[in-house]
C-alpha atoms as a PDB file:
ATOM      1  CA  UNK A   1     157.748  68.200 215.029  1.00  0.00           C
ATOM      2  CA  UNK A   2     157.323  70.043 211.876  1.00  0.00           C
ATOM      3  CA  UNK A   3     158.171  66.679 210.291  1.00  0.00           C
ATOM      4  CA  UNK A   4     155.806  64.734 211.819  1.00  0.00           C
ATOM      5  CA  UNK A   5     153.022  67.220 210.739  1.00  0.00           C
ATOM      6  CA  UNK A   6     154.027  66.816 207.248  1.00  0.00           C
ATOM      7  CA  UNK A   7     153.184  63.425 207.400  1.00  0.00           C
ATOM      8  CA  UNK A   8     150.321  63.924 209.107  1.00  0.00           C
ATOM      9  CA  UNK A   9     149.000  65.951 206.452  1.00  0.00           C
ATOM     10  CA  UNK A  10     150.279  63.472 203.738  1.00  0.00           C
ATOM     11  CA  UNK A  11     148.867  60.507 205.437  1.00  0.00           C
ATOM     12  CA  UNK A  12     145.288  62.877 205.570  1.00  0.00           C
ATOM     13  CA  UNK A  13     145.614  63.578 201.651  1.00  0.00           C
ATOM     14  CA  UNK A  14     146.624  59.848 200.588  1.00  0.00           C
ATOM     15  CA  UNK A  15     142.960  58.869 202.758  1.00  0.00           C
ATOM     16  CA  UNK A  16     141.476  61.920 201.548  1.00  0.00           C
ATOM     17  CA  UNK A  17     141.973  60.709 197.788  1.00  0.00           C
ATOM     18  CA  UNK A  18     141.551  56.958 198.891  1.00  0.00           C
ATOM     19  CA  UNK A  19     137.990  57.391 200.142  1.00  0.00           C
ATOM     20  CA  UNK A  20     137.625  59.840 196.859  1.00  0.00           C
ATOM     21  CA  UNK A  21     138.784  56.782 194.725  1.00  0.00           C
ATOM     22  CA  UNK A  22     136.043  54.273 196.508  1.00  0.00           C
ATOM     23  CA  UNK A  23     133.278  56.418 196.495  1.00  0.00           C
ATOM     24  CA  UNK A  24     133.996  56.857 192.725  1.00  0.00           C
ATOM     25  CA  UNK A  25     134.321  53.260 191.879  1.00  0.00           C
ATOM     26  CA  UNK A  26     131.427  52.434 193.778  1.00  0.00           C
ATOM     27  CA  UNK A  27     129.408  54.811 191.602  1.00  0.00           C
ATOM     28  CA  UNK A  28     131.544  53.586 188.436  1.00  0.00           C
ATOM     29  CA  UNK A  29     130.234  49.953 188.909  1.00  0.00           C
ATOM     30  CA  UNK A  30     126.857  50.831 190.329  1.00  0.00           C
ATOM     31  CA  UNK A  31     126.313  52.574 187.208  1.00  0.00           C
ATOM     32  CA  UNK A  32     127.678  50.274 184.632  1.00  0.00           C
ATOM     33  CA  UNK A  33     125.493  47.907 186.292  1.00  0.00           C
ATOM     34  CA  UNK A  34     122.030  50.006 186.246  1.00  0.00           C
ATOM     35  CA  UNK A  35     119.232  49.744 183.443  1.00  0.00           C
ATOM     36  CA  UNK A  36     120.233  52.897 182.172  1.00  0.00           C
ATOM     37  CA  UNK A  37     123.476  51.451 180.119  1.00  0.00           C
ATOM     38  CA  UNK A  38     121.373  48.282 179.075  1.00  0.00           C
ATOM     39  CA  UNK A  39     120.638  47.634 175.344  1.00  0.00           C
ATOM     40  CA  UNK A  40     117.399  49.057 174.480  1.00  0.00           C
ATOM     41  CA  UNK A  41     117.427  49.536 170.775  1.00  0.00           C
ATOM     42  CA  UNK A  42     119.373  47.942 168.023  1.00  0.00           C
ATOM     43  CA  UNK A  43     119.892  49.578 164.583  1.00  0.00           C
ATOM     44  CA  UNK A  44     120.778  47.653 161.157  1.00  0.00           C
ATOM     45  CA  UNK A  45     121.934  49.168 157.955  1.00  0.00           C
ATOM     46  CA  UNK A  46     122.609  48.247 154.332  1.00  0.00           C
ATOM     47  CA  UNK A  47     120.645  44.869 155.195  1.00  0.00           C
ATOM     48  CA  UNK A  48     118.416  43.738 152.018  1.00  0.00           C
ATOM     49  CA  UNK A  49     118.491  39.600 152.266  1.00  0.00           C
ATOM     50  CA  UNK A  50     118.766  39.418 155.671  1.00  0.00           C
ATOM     51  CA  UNK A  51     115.407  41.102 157.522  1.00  0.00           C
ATOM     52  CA  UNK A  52     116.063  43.738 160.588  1.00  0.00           C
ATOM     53  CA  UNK A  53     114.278  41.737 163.084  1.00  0.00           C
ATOM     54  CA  UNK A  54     116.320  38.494 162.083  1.00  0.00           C
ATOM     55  CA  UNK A  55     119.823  40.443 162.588  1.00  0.00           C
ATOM     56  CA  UNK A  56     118.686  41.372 165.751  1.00  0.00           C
ATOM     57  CA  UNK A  57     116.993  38.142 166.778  1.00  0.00           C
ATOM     58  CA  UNK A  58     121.066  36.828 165.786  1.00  0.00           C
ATOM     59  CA  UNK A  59     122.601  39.523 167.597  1.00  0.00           C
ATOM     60  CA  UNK A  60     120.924  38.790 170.511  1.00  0.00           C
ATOM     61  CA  UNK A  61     121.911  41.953 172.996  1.00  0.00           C
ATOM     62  CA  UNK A  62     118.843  43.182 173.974  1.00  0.00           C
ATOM     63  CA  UNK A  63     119.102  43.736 178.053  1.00  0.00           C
ATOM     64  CA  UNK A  64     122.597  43.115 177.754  1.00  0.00           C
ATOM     65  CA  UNK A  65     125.016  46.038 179.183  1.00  0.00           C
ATOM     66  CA  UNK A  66     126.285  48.334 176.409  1.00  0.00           C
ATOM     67  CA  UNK A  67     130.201  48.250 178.410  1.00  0.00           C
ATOM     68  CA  UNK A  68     130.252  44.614 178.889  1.00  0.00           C
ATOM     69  CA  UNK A  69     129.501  43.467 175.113  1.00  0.00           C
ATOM     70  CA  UNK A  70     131.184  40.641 173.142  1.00  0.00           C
ATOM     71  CA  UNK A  71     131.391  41.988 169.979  1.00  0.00           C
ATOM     72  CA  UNK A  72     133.122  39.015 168.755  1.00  0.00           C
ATOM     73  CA  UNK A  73     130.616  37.149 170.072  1.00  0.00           C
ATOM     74  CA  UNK A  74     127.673  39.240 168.492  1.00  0.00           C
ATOM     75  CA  UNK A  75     129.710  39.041 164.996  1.00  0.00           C
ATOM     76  CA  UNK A  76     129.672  35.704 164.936  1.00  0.00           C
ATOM     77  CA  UNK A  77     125.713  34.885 165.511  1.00  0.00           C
ATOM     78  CA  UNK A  78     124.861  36.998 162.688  1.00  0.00           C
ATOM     79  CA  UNK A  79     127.206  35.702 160.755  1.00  0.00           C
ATOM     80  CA  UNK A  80     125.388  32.713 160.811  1.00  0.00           C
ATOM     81  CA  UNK A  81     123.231  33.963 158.554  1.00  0.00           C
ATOM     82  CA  UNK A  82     124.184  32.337 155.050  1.00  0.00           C
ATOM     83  CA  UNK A  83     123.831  35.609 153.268  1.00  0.00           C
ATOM     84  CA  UNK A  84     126.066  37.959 155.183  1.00  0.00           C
ATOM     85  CA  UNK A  85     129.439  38.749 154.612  1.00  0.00           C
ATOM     86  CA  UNK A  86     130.621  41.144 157.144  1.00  0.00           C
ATOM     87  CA  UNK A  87     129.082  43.004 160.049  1.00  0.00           C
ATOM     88  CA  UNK A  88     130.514  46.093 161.862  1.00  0.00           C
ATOM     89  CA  UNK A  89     129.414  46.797 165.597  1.00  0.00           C
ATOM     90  CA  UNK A  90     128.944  50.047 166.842  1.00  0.00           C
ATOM     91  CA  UNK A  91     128.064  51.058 170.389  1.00  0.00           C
ATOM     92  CA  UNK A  92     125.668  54.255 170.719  1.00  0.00           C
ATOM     93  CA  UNK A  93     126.037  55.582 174.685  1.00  0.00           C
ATOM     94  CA  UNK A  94     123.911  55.575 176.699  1.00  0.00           C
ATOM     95  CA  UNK A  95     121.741  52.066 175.237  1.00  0.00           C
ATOM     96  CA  UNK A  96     121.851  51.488 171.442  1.00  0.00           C
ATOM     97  CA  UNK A  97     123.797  49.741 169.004  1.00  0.00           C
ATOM     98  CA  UNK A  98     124.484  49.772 164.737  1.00  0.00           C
ATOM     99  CA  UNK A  99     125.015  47.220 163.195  1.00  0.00           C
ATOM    100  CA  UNK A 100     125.886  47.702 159.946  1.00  0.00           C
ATOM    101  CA  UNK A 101     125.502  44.649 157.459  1.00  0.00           C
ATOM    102  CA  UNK A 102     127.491  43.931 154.118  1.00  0.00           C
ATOM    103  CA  UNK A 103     125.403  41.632 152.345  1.00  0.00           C
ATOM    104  CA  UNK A 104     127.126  38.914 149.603  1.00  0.00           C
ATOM    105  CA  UNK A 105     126.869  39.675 146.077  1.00  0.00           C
ATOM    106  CA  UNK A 106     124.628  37.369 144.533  1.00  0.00           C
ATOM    107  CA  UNK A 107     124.466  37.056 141.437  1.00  0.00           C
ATOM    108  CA  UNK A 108     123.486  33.414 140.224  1.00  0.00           C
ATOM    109  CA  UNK A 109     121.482  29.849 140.345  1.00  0.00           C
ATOM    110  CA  UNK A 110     122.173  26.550 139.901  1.00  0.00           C
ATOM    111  CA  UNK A 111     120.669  23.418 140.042  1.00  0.00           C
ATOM    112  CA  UNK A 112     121.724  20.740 142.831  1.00  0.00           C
ATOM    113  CA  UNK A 113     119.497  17.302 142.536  1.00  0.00           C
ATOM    114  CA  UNK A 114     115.993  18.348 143.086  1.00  0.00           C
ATOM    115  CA  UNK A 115     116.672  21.607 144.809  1.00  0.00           C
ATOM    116  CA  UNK A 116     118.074  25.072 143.233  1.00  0.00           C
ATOM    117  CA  UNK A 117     120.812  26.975 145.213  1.00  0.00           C
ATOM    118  CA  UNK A 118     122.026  30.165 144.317  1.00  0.00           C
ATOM    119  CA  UNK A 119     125.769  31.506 144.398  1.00  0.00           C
ATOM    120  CA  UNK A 120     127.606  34.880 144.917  1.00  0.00           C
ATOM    121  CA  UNK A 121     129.832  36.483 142.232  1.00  0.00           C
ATOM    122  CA  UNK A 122     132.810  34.475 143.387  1.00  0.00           C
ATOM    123  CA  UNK A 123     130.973  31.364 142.003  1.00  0.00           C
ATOM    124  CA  UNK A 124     130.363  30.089 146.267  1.00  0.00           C
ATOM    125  CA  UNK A 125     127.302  27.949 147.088  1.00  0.00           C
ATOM    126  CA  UNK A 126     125.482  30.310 149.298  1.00  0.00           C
ATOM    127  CA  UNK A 127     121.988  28.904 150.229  1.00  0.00           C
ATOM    128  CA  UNK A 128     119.301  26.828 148.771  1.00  0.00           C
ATOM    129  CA  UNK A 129     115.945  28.308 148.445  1.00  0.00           C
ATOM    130  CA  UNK A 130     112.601  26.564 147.294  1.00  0.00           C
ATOM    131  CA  UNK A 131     111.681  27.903 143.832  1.00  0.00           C
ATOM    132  CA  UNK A 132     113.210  29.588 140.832  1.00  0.00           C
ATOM    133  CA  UNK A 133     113.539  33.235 141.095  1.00  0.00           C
ATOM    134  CA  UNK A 134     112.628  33.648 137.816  1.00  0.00           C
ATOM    135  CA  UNK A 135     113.918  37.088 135.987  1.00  0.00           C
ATOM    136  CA  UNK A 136     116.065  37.670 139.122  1.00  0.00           C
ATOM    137  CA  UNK A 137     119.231  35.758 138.956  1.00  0.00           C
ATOM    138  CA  UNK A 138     121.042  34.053 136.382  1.00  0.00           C
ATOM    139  CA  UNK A 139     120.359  30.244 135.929  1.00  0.00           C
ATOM    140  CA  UNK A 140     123.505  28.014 134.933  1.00  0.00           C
ATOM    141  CA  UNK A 141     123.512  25.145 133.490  1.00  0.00           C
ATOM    142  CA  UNK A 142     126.342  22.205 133.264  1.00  0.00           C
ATOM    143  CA  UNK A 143     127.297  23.002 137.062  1.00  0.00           C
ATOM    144  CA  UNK A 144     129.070  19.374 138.046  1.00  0.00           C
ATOM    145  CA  UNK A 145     127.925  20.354 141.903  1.00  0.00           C
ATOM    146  CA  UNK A 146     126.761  16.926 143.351  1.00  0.00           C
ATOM    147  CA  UNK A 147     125.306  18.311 146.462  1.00  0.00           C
ATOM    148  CA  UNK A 148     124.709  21.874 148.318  1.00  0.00           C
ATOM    149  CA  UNK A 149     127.807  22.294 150.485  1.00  0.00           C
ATOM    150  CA  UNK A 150     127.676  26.013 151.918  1.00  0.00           C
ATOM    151  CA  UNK A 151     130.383  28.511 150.669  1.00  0.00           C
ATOM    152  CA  UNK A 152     131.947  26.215 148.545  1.00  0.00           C
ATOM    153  CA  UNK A 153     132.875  26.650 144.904  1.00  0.00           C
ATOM    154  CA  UNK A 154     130.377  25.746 142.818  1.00  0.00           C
ATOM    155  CA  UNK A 155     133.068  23.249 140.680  1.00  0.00           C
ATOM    156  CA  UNK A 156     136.596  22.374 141.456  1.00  0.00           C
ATOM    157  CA  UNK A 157     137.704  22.779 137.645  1.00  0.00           C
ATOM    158  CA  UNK A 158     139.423  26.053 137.627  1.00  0.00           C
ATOM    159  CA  UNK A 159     138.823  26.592 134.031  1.00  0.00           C
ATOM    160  CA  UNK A 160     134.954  26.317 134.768  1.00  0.00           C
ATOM    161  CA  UNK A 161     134.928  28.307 137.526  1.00  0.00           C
ATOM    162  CA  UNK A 162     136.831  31.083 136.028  1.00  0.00           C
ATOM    163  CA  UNK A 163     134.154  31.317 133.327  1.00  0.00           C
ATOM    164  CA  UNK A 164     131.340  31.141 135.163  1.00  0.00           C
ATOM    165  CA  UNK A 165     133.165  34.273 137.634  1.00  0.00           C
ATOM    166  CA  UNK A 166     133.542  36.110 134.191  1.00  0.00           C
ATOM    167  CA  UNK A 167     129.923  35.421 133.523  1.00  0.00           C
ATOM    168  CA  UNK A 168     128.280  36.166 136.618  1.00  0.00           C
ATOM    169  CA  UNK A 169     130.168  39.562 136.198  1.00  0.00           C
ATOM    170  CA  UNK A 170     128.775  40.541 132.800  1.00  0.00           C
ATOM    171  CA  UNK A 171     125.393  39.978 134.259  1.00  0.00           C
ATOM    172  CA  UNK A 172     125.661  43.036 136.322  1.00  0.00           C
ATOM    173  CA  UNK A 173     124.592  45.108 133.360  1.00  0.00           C
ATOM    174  CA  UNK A 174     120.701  45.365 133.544  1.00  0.00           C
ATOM    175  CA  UNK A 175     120.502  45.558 129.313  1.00  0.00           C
ATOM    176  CA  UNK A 176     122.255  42.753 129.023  1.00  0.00           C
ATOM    177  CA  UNK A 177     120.534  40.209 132.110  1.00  0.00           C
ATOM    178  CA  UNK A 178     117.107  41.441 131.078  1.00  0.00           C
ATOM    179  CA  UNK A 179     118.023  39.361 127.258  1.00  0.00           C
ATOM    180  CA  UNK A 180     119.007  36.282 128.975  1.00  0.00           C
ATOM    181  CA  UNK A 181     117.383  33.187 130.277  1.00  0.00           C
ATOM    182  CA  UNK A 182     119.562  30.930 130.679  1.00  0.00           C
ATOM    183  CA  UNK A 183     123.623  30.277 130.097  1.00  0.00           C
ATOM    184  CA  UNK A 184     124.765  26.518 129.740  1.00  0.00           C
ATOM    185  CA  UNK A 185     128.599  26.310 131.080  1.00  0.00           C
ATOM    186  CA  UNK A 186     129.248  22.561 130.532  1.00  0.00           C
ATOM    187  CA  UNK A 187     132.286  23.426 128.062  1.00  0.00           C
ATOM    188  CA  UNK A 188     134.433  26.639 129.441  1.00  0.00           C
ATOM    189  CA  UNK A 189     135.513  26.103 125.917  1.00  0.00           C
ATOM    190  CA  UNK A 190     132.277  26.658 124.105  1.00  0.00           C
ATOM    191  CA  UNK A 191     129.797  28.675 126.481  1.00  0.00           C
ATOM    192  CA  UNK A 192     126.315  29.186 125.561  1.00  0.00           C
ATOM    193  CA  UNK A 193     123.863  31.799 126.033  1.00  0.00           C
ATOM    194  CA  UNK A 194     120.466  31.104 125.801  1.00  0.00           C
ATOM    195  CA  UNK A 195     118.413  33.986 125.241  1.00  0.00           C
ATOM    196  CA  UNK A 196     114.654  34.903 125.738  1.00  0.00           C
ATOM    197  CA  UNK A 197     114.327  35.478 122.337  1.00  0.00           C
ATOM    198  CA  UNK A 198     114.919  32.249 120.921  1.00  0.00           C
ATOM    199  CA  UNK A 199     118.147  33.018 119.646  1.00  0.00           C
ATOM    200  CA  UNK A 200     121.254  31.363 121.448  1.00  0.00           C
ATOM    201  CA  UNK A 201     125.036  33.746 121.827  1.00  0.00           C
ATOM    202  CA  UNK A 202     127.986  30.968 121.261  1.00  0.00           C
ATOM    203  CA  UNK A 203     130.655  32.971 123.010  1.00  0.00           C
ATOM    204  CA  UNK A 204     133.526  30.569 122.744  1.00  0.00           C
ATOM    205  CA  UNK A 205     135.837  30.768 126.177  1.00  0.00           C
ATOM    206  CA  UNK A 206     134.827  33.858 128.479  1.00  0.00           C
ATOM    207  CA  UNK A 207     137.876  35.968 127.163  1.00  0.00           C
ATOM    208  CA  UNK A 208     137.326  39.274 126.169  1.00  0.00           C
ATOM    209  CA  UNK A 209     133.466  38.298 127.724  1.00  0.00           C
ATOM    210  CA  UNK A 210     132.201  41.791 127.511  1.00  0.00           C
ATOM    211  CA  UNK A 211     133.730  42.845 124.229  1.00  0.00           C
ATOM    212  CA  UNK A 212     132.081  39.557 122.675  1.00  0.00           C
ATOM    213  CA  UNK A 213     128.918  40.349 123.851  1.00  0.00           C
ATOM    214  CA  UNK A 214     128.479  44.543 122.717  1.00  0.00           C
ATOM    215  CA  UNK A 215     128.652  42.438 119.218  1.00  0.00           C
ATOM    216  CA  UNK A 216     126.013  40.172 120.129  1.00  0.00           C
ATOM    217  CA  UNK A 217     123.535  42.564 121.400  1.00  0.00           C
ATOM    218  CA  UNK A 218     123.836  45.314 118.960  1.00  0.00           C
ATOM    219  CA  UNK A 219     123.213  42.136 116.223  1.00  0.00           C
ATOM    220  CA  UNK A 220     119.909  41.278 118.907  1.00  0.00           C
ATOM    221  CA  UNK A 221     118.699  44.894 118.435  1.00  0.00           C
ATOM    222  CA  UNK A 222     118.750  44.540 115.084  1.00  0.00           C
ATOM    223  CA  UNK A 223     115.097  44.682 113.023  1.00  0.00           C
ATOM    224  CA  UNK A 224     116.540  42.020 110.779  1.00  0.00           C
ATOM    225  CA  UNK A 225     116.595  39.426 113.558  1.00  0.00           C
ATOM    226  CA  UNK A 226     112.881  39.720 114.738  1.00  0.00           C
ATOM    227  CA  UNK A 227     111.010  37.194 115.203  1.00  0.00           C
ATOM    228  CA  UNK A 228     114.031  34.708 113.774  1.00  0.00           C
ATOM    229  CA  UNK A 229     115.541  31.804 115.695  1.00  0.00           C
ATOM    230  CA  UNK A 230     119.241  30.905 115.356  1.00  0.00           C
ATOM    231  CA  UNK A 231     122.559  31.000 116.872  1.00  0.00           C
ATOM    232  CA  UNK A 232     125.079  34.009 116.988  1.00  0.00           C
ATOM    233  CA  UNK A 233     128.671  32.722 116.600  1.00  0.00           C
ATOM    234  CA  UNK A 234     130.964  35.071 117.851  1.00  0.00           C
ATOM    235  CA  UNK A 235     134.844  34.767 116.890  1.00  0.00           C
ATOM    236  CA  UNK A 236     137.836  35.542 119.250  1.00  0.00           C
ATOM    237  CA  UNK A 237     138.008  38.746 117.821  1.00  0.00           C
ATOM    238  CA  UNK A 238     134.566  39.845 118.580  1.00  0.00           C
ATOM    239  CA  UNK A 239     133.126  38.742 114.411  1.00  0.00           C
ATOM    240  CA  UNK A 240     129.345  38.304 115.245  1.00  0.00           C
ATOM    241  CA  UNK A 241     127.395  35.808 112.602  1.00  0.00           C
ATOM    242  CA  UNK A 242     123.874  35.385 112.966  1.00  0.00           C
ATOM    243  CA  UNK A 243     122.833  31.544 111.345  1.00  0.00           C
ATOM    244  CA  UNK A 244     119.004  31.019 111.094  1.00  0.00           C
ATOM    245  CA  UNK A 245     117.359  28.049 112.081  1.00  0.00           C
ATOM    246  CA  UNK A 246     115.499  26.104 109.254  1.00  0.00           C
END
């Protein structure tokens, strides 16, 4: 008897929590499935060349429930933007989400047949846009690119491209861009920068890029050099020669 009322009372306490457990999951899925958890608002950070309302035109989650999103799916529309890099997804309970945007590092422009396209720091085709940005980016010159082919290096010589990655870094320095209006990589060997000035930096190869350069532009500053054309040769060892033009 006293055995059968155990049961009893086990067989009450298993329905007991059964009915517990549907009435939960019932709730569980009627909520998940309400407006409340539905994308309302969408957040982007650290964006610059790509606008807010075109990440989240890419994103496309708007209405969509916050539990149920594809962030690999999300990812890869905005990634389909030629100027992003990266994109992290973060989900803000009860109906917002940040998306936080790492941007490529542009840094220069080249001419393709009738059309310029400019390229990130890693010397990759990233888009081709309608007019020179002029004062903003770097223009090369002597780029062998035949045609725009996106996120591809900009040559397949190594000994080019390695240059022109040395280049585009030096560039970073505001001082030093501001001087510059043009850099003509044809020969990796025998790089020339054109300057705004009139007078031209022969740098040799890109070794020691930086070092060659602090040379240069301390013989730019100099009062001696106004006004003059010419050509600064600069040696291996950093020797900076200024030869006017007659």
């Amino acid at each position: 008897m006293e055995e059968k009322l155990i049961k009893r009372q086990k067989q009450k306490r298993f329905l007991s929590f059964l009915i517990i457990f549907i009435i939960l999951s019932i709730t569980v899925v009627i909520s998940l499935k309400s407006d409340y958890f539905k994308i309302k608002e969408v957040e982007v950070k650290n964006n610059n060349l790509i606008s807010r309302d075109e990440a989240i035109i890419l994103a496309n989650v708007i209405g969509e429930n916050i539990f149920f999103l594809d962030k690999n799916k999300v990812k890869t529309n905005i990634l389909n933007n030629p100027y992003v890099k990266d994109v992290k997804i973060n989900k803000k309970l009860p109906s917002k989400i940040l998306l936080t945007i790492e941007e490529k590092d542009i840094k220069g422009i080249i001419r393709v047949k009738n059309y310029f396209v400019d390229i990130d720091s890693e010397g990759r085709m990233v888009h081709t846009i309608n007019k020179f940005p002029n004062g903003k980016l770097i223009y090369l010159e002597g780029i062998d690119a035949k045609e725009y082919v996106f996120n591809e290096y900009v040559t397949s010589d190594s000994v080019k491209l390695k240059s022109i990655v040395e280049i585009l870094k030096i560039f970073s320095y505001i001082d030093i861009k501001s001087q510059i209006e043009k850099v003509d990589v044809k020969d990796p060997y025998n790089v020339n920068i054109i300057t705004k000035s009139g007078i031209n930096i022969c740098v040799g190869d890109c070794s020691n890029l930086e070092y060659k350069l602090s040379f240069a532009m301390t013989l730019l500053k100099s009062p001696e050099l106004s006004g003059k054309k010419g050509t600064i040769d600069i040696s291996s060892d950093g020797t900076a020669v200024f030869n006017e033009k007659r």
